[in-house]
C-alpha atoms as a PDB file:
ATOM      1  CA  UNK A   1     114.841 -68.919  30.539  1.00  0.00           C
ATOM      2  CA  UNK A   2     118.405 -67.429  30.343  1.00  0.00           C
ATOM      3  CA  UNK A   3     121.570 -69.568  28.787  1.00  0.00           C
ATOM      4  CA  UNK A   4     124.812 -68.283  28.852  1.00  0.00           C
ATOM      5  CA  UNK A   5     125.770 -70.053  25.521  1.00  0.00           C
ATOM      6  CA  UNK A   6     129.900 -70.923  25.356  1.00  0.00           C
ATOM      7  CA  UNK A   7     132.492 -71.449  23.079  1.00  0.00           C
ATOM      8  CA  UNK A   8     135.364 -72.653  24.038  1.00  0.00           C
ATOM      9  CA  UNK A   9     138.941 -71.767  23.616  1.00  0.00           C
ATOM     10  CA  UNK A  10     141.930 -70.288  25.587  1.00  0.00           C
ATOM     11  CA  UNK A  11     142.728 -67.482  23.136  1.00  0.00           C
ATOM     12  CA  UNK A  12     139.336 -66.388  22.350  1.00  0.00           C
ATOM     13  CA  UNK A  13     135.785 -67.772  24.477  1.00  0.00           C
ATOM     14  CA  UNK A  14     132.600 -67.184  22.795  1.00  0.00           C
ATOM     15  CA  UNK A  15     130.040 -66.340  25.015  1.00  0.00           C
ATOM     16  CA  UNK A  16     126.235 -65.137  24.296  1.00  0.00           C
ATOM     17  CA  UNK A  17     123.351 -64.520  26.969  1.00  0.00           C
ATOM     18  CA  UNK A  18     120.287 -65.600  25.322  1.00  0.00           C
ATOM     19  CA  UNK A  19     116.525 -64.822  27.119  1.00  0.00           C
ATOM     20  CA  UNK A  20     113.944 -67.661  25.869  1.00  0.00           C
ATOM     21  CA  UNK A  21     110.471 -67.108  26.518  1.00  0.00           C
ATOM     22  CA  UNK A  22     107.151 -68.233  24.599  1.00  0.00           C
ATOM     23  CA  UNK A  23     109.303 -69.525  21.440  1.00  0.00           C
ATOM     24  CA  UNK A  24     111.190 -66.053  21.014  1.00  0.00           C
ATOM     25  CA  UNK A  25     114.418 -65.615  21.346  1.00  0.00           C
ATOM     26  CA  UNK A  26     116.270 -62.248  22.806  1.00  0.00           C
ATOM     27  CA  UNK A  27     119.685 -61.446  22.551  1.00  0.00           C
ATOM     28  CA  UNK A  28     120.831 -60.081  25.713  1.00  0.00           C
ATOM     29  CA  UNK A  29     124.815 -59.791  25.514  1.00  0.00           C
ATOM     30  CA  UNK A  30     127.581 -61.404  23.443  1.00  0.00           C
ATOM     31  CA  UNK A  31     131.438 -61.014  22.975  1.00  0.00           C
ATOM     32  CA  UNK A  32     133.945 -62.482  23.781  1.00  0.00           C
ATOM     33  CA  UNK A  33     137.061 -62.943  26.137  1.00  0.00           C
ATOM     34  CA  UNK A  34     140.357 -62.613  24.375  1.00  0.00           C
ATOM     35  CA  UNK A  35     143.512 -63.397  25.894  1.00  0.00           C
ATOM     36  CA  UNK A  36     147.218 -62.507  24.378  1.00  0.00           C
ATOM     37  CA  UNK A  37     149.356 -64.892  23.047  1.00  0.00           C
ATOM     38  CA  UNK A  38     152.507 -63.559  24.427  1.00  0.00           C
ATOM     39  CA  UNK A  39     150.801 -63.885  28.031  1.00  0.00           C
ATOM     40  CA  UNK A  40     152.013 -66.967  30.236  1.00  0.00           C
ATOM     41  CA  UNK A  41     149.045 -69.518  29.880  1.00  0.00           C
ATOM     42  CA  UNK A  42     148.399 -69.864  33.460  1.00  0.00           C
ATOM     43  CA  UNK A  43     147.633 -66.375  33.251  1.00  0.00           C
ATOM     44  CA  UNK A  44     145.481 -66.775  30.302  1.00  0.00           C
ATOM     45  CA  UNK A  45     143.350 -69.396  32.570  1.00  0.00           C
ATOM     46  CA  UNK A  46     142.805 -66.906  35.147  1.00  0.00           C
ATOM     47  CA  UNK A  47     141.571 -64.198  32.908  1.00  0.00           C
ATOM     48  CA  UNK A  48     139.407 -66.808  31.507  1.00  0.00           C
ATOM     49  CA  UNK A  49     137.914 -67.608  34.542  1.00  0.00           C
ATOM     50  CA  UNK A  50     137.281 -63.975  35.923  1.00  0.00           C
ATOM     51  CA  UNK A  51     135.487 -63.237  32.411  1.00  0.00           C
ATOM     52  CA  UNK A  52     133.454 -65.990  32.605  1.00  0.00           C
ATOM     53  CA  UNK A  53     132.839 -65.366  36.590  1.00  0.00           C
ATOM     54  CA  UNK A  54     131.832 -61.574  35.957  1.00  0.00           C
ATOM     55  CA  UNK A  55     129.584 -63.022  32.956  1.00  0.00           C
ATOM     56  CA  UNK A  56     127.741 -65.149  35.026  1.00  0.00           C
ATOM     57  CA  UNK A  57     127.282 -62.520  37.894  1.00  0.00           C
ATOM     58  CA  UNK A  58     126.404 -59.952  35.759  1.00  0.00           C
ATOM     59  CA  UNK A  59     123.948 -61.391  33.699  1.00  0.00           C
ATOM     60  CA  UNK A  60     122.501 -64.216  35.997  1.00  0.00           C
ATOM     61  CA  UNK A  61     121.828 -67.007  33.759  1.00  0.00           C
ATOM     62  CA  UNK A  62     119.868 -69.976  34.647  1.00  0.00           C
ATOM     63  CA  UNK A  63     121.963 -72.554  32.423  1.00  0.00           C
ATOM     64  CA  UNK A  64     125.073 -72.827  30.634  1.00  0.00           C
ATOM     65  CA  UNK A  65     125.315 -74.290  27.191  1.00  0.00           C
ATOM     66  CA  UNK A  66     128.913 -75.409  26.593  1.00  0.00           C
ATOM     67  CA  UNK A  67     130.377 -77.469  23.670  1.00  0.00           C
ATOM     68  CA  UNK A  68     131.167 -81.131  24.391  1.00  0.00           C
ATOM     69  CA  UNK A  69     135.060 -81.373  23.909  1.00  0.00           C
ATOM     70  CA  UNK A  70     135.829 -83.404  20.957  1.00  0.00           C
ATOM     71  CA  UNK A  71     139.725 -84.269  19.625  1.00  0.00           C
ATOM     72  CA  UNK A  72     140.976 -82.474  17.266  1.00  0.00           C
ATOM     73  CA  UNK A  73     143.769 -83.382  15.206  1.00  0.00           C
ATOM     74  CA  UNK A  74     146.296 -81.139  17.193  1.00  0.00           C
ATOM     75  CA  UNK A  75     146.734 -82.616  20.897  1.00  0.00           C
ATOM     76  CA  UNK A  76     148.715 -79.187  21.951  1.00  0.00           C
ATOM     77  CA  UNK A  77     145.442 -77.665  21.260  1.00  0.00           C
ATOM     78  CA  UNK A  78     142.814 -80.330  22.513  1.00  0.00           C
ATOM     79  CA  UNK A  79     144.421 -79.906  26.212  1.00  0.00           C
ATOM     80  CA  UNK A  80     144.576 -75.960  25.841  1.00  0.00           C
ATOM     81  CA  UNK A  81     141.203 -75.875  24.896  1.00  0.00           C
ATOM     82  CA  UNK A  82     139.961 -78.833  27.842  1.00  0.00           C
ATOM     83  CA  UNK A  83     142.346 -76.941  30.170  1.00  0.00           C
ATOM     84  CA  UNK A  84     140.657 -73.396  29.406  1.00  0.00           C
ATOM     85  CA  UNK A  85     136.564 -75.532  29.329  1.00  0.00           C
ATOM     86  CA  UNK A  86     137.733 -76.428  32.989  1.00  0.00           C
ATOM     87  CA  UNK A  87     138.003 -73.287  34.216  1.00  0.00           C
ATOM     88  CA  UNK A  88     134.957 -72.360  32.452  1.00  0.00           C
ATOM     89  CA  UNK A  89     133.522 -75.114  33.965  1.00  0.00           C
ATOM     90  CA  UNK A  90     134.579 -73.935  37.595  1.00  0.00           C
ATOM     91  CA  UNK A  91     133.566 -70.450  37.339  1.00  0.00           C
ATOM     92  CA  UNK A  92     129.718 -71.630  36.442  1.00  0.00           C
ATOM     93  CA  UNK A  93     129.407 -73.936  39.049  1.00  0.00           C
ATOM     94  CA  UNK A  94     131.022 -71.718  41.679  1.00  0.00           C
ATOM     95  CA  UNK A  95     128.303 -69.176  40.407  1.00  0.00           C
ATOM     96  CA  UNK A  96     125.849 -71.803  40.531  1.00  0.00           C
ATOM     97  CA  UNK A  97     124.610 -72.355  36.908  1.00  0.00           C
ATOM     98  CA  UNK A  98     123.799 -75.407  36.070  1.00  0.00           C
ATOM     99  CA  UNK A  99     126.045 -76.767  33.238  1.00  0.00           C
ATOM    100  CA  UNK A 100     124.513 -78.841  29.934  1.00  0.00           C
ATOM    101  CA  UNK A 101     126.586 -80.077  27.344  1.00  0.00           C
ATOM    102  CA  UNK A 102     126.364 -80.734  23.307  1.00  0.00           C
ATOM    103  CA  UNK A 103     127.766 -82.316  20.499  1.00  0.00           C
ATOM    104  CA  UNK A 104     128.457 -79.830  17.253  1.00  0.00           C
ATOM    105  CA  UNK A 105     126.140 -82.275  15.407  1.00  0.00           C
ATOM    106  CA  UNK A 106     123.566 -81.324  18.111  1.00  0.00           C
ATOM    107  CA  UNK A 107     123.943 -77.895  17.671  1.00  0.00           C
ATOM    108  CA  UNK A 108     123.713 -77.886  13.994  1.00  0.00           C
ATOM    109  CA  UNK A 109     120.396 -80.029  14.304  1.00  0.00           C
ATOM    110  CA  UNK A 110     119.226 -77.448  16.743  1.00  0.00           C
ATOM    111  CA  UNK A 111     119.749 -74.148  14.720  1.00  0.00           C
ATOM    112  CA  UNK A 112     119.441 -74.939  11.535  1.00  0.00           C
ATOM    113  CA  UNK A 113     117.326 -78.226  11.373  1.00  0.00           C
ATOM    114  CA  UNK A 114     119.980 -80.482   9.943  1.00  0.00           C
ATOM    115  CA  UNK A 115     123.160 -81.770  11.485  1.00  0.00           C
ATOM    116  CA  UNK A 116     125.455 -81.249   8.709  1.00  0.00           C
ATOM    117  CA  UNK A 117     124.822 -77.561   8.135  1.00  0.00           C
ATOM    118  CA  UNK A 118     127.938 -75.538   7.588  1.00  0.00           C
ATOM    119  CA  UNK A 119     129.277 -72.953   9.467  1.00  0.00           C
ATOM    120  CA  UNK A 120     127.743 -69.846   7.328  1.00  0.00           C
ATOM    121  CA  UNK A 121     125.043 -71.505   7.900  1.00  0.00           C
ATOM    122  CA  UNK A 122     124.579 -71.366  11.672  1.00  0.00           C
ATOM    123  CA  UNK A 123     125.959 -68.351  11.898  1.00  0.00           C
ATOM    124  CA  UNK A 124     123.002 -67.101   9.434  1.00  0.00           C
ATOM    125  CA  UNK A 125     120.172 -69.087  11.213  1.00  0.00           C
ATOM    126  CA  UNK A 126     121.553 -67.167  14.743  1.00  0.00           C
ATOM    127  CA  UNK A 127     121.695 -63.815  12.888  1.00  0.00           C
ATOM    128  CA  UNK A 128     117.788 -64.370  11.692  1.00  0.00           C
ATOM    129  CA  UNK A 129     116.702 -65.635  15.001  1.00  0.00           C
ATOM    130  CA  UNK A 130     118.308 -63.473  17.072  1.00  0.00           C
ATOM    131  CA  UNK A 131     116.885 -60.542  14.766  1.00  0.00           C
ATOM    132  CA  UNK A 132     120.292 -59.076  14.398  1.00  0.00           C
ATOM    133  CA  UNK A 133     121.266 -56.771  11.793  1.00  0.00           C
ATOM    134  CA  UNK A 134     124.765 -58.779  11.235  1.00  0.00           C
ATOM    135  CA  UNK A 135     126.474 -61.940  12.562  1.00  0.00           C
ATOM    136  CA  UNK A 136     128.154 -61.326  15.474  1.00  0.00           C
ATOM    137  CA  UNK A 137     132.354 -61.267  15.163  1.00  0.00           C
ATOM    138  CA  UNK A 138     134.763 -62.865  15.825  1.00  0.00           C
ATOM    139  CA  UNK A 139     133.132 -66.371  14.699  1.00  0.00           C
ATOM    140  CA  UNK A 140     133.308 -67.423  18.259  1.00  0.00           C
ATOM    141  CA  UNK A 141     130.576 -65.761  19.455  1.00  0.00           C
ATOM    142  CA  UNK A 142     128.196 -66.610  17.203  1.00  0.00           C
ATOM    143  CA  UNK A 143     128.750 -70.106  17.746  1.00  0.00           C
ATOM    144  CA  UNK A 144     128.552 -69.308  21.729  1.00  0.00           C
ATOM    145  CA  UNK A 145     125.268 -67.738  20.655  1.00  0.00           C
ATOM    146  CA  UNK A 146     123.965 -70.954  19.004  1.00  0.00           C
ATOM    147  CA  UNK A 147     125.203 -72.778  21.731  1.00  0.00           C
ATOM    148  CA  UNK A 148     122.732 -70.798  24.056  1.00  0.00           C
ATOM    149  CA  UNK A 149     120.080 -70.970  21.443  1.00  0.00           C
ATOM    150  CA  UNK A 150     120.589 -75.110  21.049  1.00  0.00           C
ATOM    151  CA  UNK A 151     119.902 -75.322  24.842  1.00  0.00           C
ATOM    152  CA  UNK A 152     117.020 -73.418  24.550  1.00  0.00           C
ATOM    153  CA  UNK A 153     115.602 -76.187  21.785  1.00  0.00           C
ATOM    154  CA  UNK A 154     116.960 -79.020  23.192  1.00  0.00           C
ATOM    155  CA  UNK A 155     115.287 -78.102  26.947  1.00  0.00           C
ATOM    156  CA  UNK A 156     111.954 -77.663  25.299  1.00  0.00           C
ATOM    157  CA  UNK A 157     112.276 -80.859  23.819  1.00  0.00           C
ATOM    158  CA  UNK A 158     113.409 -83.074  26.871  1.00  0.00           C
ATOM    159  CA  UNK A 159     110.394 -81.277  29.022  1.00  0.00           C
ATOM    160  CA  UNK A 160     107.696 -81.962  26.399  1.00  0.00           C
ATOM    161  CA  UNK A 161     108.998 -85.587  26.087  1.00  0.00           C
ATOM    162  CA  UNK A 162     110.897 -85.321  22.527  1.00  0.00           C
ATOM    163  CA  UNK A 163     114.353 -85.025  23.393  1.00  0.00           C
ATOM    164  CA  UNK A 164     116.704 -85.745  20.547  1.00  0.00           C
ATOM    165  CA  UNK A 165     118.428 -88.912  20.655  1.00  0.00           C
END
């Protein structure tokens, strides 16, 4: 199986292609798609969208794994980030991925075993797992990559009849 794994953001979206097969992980691309401050955010939405479209054609995944939006204290922010997650959104299913969503608390439970892990944490469990010689930077991607890896867990689960409630 291949995830596209997401994190996202309208100044900088995560992203991590992750091949699962036989309990093994393989890292097959990561970065991340930055966008300038100083550029109108309309424009920022459309880069957005063609990075995430090229993504998808490029690397053909068969699900993406996307962050469920939660609010933050800062509504400017909250919208930015649902506003730039809808494009996201669009440029999947126009590619035909199938989207699946998590919690953080999900994620956490699904890379490191326990739902209140801290950030170093994750971003250690993804470097192991991933057999990477160093976490991936900026932050974003990593957690795009343990998005993708979370999916991978969490799928195995809900077809051998454990799914996590």
């Amino acid at each position: 199986m291949r995830v596209l794994g997401i994190d996202p953001g309208y100044a900088i979206v995560g992203w991590g292609v992750v091949e699962y097969a036989g309990n093994r992980f393989t890292p097959i691309a990561y970065g991340a798609v930055c966008t300038d401050k100083d550029t109108p955010f309309e424009q920022r939405l459309i880069e957005i969208y063609d990075g995430i479209k090229d993504i998808c054609t490029r690397y053909q995944p068969e699900a993406l794994s996307i962050e469920k939006l939660y609010y933050q204290h800062n509504q400017t922010t909250v919208i930015g980030v649902a506003e730039a997650r809808g494009v996201i959104l669009l440029a999947a299913a126009q590619c035909g991925v199938p989207i699946y969503e998590y919690t953080p608390m999900q994620v956490k439970q699904a890379v490191t075993g326990y739902g209140k892990a801290v950030k170093k944490q994750i971003q250690e469990m993804i470097r192991i797992m991933l057999h990477l010689q160093t976490i991936p930077k900026p932050d974003d991607t990593a957690d795009a990559l343990a998005m993708a890896v979370a999916h991978c867990h969490c799928s195995r689960s809900r077809l051998m009849g454990t799914a996590p409630r």
